[in-house]
Protein backbone atom coordinates (compact mmCIF):
# COMPACT_ATOMS: atom_id res chain seq x y z
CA UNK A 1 77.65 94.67 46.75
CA UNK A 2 80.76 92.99 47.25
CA UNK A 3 80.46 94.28 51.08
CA UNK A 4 77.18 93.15 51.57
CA UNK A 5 78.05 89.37 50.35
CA UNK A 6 81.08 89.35 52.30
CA UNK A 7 79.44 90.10 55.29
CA UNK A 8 76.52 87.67 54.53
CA UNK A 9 79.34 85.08 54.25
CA UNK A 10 80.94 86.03 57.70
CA UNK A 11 77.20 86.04 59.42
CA UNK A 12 76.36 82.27 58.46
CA UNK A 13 80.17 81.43 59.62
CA UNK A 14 79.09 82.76 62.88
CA UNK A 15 75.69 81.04 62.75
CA UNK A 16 77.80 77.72 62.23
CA UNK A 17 80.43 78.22 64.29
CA UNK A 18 77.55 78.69 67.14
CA UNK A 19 78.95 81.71 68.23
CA UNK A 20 78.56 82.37 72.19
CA UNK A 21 77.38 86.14 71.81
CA UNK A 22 74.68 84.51 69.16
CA UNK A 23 73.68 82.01 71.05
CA UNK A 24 73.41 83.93 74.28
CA UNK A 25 71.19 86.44 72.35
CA UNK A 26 69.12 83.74 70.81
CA UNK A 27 68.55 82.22 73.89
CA UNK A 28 67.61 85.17 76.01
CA UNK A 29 65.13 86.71 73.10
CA UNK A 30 63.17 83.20 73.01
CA UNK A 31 63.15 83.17 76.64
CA UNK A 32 61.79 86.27 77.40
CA UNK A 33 60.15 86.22 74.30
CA UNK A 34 58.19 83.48 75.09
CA UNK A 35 57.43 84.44 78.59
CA UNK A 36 55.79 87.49 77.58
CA UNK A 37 53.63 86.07 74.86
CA UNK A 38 52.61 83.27 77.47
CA UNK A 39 51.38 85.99 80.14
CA UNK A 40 50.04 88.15 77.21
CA UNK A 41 47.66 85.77 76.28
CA UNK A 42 46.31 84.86 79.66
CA UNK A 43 45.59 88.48 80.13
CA UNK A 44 44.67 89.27 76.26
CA UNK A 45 42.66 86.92 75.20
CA UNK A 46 40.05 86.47 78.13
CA UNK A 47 39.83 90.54 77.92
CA UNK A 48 39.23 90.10 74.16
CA UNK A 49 36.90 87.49 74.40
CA UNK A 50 34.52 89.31 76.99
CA UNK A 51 34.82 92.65 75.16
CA UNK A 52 33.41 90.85 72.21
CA UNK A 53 31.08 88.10 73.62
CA UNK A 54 29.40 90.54 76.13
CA UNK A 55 27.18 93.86 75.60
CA UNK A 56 27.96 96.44 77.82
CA UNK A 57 27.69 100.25 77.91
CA UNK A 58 30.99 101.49 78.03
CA UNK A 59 31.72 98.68 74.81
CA UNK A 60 32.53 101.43 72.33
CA UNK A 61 34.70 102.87 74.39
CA UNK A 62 36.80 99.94 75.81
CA UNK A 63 37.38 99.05 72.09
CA UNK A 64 38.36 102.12 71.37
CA UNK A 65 41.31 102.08 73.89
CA UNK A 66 42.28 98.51 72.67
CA UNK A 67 42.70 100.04 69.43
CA UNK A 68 45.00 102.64 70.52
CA UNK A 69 46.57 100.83 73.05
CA UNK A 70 47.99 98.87 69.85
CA UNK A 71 49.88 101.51 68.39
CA UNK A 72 51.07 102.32 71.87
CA UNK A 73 54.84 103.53 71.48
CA UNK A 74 57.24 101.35 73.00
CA UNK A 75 59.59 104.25 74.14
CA UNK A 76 56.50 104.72 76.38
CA UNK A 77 56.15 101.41 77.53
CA UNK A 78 60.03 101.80 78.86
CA UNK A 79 59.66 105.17 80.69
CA UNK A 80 56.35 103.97 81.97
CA UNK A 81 58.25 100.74 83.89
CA UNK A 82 61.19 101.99 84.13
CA UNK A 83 60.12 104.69 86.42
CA UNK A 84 57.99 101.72 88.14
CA UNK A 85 61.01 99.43 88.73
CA UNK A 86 63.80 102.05 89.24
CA UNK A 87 65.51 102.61 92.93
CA UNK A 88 63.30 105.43 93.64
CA UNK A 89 59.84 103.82 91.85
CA UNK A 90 57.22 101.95 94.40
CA UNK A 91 58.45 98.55 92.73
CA UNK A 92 62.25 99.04 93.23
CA UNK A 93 62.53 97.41 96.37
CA UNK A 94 62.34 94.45 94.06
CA UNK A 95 65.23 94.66 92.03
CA UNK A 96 63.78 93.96 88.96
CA UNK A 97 65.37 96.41 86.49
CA UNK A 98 67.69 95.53 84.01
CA UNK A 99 66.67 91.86 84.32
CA UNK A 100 65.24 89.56 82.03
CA UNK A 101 61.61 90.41 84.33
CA UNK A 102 61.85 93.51 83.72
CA UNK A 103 61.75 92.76 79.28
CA UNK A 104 58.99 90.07 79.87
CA UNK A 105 56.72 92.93 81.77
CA UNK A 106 57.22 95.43 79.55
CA UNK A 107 56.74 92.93 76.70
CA UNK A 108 53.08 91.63 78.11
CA UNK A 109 52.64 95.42 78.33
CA UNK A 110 52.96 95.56 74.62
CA UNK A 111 51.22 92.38 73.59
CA UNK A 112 48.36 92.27 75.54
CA UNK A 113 46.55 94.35 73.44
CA UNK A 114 47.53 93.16 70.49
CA UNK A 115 46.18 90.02 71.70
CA UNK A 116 43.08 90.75 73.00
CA UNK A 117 42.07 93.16 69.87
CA UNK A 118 42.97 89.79 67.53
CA UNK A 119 41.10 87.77 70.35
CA UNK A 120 38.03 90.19 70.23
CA UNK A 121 38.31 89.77 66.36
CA UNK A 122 38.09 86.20 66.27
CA UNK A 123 34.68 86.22 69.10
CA UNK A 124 33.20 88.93 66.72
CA UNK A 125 33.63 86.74 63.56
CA UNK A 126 32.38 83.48 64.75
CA UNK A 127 28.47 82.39 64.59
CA UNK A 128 26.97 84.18 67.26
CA UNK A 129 24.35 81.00 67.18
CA UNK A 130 27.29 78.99 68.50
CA UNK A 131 27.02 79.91 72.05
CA UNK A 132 23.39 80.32 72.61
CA UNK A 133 22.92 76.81 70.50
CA UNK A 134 25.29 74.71 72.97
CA UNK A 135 23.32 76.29 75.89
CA UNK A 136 19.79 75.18 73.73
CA UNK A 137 21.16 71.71 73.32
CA UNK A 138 22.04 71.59 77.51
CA UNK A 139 25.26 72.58 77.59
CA UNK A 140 26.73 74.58 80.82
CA UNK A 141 28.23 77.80 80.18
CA UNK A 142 31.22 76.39 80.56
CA UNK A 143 30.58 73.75 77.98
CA UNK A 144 29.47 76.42 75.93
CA UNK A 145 32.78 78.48 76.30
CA UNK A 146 34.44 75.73 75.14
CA UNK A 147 32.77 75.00 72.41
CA UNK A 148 32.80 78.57 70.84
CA UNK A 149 36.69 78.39 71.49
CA UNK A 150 37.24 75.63 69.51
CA UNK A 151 35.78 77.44 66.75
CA UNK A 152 37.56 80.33 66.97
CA UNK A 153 41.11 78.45 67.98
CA UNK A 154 42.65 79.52 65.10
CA UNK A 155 41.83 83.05 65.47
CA UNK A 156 43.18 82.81 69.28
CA UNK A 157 46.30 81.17 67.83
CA UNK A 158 47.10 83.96 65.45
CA UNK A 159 46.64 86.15 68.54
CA UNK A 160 49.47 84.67 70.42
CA UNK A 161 51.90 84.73 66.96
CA UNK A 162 50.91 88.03 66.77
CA UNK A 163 51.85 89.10 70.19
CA UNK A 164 55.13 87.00 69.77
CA UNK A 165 56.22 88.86 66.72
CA UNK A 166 55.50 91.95 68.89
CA UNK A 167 57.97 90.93 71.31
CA UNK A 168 60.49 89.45 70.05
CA UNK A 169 61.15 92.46 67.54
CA UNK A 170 60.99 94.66 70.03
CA UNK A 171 63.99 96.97 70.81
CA UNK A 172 63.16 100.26 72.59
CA UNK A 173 61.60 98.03 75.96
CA UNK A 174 64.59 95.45 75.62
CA UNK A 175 67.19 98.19 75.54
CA UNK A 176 65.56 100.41 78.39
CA UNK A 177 64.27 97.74 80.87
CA UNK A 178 67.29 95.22 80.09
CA UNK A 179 70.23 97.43 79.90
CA UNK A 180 71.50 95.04 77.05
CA UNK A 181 73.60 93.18 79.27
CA UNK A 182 75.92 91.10 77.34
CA UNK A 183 75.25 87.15 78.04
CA UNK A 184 72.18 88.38 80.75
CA UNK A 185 69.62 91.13 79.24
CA UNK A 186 70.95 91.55 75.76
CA UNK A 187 68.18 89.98 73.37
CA UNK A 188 68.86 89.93 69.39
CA UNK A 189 67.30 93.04 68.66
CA UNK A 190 69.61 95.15 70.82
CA UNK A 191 72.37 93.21 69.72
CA UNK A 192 71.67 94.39 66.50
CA UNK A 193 71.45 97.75 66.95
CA UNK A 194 74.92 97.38 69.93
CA UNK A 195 76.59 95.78 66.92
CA UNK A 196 75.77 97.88 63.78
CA UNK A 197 76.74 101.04 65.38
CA UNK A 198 80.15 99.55 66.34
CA UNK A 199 80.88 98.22 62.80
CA UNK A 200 80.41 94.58 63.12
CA UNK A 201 77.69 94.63 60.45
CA UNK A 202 78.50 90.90 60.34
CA UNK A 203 77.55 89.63 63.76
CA UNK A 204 74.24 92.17 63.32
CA UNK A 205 73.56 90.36 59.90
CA UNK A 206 73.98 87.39 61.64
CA UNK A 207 71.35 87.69 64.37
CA UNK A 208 69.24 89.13 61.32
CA UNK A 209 69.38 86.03 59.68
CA UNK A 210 68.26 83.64 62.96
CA UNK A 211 65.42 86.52 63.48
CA UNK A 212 63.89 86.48 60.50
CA UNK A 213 64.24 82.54 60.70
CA UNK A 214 62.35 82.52 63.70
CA UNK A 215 59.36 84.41 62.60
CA UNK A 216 59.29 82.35 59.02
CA UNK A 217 59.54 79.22 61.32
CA UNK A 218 56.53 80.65 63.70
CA UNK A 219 54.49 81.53 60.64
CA UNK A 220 55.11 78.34 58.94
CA UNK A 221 53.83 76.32 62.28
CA UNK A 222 50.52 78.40 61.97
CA UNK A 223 49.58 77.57 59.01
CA UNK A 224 50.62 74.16 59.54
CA UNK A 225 48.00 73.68 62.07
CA UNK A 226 45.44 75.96 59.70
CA UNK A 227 45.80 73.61 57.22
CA UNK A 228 45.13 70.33 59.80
């Protein structure tokens, strides 16, 4: 015990000393953290919306693959774009690997279905009166779209916390597509792991700590705007 208090004691001295390996971690796991949730949900939730506002045949199946896409592993996701974005892939003419692009695609990779299956969700629980209603009452579709949603908004906004909290405690596509580039690629999570397995259980504690701050911070936001 007396280990683990000691090094809880070191971890918040590095928090409050703003230590320049923290910060640069911090920063780079909110960056591409957030740039992957933001393309995520552009391609998620309009996906997830169609899927569950329109009847097709092949439905069941798309669904389906949502579903599984979810559990998709992320050592996949790595090997998958890796071999896309490495020298002798078709995309590594553009240099992207080990770069803070290559974390945010692999990260939209892995929360775009997330996404869209919470998107899909939230269409599937909503009135279905609301749509055909607003186009009663002489609404566009458009109008329509809108209005259905703004009833579902919450549902939409859980879908882009959710893909967030994919990301940004992701570690297999950071570590494979990043390199964990100290100060450039290397994103909490990897700095964890780096850190541990060197023996500084302290600054891995440490990054714990502004992790799990982040998500109790994200969380708390939703259901600020829940309850308003």
């Amino acid at each position: 015990m007396d280990f683990l208090f000691s090094s809880f004691a070191a971890a918040l001295r590095l928090i409050g000393s703003l230590s320049q390996d923290v910060v640069d971690a911090v920063r780079t796991s909110l960056a591409v953290s957030a740039g992957a949730t933001v393309f995520a949900a552009l391609l998620g939730i309009p996906i997830g919306f169609f899927v569950g506002h329109v009847d097709f045949p092949a439905k069941r199946i798309v669904v389906t693959l949502l579903n599984t896409l979810m559990a998709l592993p992320t050592v996949v996701v790595g090997l998958l774009v890796y071999g896309f974005l490495s020298r002798q892939g078709p995309l590594g003419v553009l240099g992207l690997l080990f770069t803070p692009t290559a974390i945010v695609i692999g990260g939209v990779l892995l929360a775009a279905p997330i996404v869209a299956n919470y998107a899909l969700t939230a269409v599937r629980g909503a009135d279905p009166r609301i749509f055909p209603t607003a186009l009663t009452l002489g609404a566009g579709r458009l109008q329509a779209f809108g209005i259905l949603m703004g009833e579902i908004r919450f549902g939409m906004l859980a879908a882009v916390i959710a893909g967030f909290g994919r990301v940004v405690s992701e570690v297999g596509v950071a570590m494979m597509l990043g390199g964990n580039i100290r100060g450039y690629t290397r994103t909490m999570t990897t700095a964890i792991a780096l850190e541990t397995s060197k023996g500084e259980f302290a600054f891995g504690m440490a990054l714990g700590i502004v992790l799990m701050s982040v998500a109790l911070c994200v969380n708390l936001f939703l259901n600020l705007l829940q309850r308003r």
